[in-house]
Protein backbone atom coordinates (compact mmCIF):
# COMPACT_ATOMS: atom_id res chain seq x y z
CA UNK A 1 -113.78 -20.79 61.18
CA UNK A 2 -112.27 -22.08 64.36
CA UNK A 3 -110.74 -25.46 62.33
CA UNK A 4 -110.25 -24.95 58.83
CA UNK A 5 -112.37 -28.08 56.96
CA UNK A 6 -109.21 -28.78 54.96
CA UNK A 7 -106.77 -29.18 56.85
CA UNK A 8 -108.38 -30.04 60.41
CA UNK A 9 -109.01 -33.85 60.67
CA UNK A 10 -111.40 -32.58 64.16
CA UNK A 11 -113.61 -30.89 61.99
CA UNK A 12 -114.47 -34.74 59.92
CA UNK A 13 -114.24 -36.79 63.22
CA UNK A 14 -115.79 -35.49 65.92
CA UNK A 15 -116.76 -31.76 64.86
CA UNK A 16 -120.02 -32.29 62.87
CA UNK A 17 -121.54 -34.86 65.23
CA UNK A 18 -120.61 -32.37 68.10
CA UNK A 19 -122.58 -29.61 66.04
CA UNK A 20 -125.31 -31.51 65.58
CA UNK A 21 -125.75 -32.55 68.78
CA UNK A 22 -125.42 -29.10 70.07
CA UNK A 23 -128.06 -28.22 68.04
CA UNK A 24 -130.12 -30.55 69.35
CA UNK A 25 -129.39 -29.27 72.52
CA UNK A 26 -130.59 -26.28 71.62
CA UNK A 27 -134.21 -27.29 70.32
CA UNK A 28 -134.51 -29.80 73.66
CA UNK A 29 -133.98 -26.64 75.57
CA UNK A 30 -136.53 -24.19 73.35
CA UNK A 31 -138.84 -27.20 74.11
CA UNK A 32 -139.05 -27.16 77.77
CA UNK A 33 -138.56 -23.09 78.09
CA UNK A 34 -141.26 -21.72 75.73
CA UNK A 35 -141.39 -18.51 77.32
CA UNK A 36 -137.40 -17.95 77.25
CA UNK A 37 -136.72 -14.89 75.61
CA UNK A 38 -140.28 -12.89 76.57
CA UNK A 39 -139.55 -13.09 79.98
CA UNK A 40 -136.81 -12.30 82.67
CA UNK A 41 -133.56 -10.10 83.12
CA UNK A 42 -132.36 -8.01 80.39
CA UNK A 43 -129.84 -10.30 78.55
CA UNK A 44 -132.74 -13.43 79.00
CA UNK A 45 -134.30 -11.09 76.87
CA UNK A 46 -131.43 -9.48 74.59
CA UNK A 47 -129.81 -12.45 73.36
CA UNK A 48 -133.05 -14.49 71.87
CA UNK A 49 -133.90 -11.37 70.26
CA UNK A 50 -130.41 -10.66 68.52
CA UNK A 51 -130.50 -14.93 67.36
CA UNK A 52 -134.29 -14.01 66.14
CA UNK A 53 -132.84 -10.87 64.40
CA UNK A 54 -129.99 -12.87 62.67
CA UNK A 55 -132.51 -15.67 61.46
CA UNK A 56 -134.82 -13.32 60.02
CA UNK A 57 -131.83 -12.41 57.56
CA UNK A 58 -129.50 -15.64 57.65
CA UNK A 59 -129.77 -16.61 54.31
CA UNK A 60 -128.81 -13.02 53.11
CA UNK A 61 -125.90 -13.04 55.38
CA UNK A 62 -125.37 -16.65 53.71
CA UNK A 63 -125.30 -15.26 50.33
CA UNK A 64 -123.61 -12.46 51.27
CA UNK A 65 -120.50 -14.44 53.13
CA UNK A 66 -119.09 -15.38 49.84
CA UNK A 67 -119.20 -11.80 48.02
CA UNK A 68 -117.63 -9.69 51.18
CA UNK A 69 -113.95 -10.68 50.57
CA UNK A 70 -114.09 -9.67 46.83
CA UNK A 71 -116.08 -6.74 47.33
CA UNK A 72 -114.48 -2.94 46.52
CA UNK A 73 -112.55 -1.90 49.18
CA UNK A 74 -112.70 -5.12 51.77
CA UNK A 75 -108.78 -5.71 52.37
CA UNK A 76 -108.29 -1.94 52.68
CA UNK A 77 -111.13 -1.93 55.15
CA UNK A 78 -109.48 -4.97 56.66
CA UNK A 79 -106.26 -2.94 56.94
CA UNK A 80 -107.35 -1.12 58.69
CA UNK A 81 -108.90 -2.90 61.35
CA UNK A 82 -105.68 -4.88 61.53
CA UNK A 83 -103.81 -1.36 62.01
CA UNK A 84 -106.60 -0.18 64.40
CA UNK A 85 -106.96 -3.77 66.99
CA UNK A 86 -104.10 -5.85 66.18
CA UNK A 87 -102.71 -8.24 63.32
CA UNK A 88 -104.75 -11.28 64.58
CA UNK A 89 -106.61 -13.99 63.05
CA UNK A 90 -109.58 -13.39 65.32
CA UNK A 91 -109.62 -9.87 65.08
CA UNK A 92 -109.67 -10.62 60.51
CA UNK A 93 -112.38 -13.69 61.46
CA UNK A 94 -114.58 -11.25 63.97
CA UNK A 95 -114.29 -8.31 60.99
CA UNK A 96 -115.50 -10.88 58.52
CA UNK A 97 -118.65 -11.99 60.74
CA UNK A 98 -119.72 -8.55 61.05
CA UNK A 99 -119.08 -7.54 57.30
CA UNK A 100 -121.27 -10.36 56.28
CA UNK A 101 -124.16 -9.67 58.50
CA UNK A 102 -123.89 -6.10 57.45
CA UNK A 103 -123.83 -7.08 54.09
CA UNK A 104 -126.77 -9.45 54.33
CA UNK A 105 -129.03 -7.61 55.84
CA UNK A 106 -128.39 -4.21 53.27
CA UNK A 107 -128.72 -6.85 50.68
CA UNK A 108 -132.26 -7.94 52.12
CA UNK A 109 -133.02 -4.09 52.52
CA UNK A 110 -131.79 -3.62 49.40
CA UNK A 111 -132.35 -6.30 47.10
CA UNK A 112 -135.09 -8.91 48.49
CA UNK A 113 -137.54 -7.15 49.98
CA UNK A 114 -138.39 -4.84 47.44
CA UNK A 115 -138.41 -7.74 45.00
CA UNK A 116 -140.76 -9.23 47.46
CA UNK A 117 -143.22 -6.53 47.37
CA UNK A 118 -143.22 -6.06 43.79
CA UNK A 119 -143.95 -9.93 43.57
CA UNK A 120 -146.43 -9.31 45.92
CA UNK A 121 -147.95 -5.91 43.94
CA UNK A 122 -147.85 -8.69 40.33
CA UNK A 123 -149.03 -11.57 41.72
CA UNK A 124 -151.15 -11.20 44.84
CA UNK A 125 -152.08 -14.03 47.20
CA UNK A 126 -155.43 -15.47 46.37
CA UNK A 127 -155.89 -16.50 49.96
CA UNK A 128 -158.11 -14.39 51.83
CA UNK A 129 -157.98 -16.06 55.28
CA UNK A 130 -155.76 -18.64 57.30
CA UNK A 131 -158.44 -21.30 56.81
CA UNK A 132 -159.17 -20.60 53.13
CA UNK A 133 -156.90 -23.21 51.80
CA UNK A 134 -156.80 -25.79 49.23
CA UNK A 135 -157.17 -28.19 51.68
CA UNK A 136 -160.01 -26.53 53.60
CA UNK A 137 -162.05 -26.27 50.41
CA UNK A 138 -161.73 -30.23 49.32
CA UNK A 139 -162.49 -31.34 52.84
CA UNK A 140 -165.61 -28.71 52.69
């Protein structure tokens, strides 16, 4: 984290409102450029498809975030990136980032979506279409 949430009084004043409003930006712009992302130079391209990539798997990489530091082998790992590219905070925060997305998305690979197809193999959908829905059938 840039500023720590305990002991950062930025982070309560003007941090979370600055977030959100960011955020905001962001939908505003998705808005008026529909077509960002399909079209243009190469990193128009790359970078919508690496945020798509991490959304497909964020809430792995959420529930993965809080397992990576205790996991087997992560401070001798972070050793020896420390060794390797310096004894900086950033270098520890940018190894943690990474770890966690590597971790979610083995854990989706791993652990969801095979539980999702089993669900899926025990219970199948009784939908058939797109318009066969609850809905659909009352209004019918």
């Amino acid at each position: 984290m840039l500023f720590p949430r305990n002991t950062s009084p930025f982070t309560y004043t003007l941090g979370f409102s600055l977030l959100a409003l960011a955020f905001g930006g962001v939908v505003l712009a998705a808005h008026e450029h529909p077509d960002f992302g399909s079209v243009g130079s190469r990193w128009k391209v790359a970078l919508p498809r690496i945020f798509a990539f991490l959304g497909v798997y964020s809430y792995t990489i959420y529930l993965a975030h809080s397992v990576i530091p205790n996991s087997p082998g992560y401070l001798l790992a972070l050793r020896m990136v420390h060794h390797l590219a310096g004894n900086s905070i950033w270098v520890e925060r940018a190894f943690f980032l990474l770890a966690s997305i590597v971790g979610g998305v083995l854990l989706s690979h791993i652990v969801e979506r095979p539980a999702l197809q089993w669900r899926s193999r025990l219970f199948p959908s009784p939908m058939s279409s797109a318009g066969d829905t609850a809905a659909g059938r009352a209004l019918a």
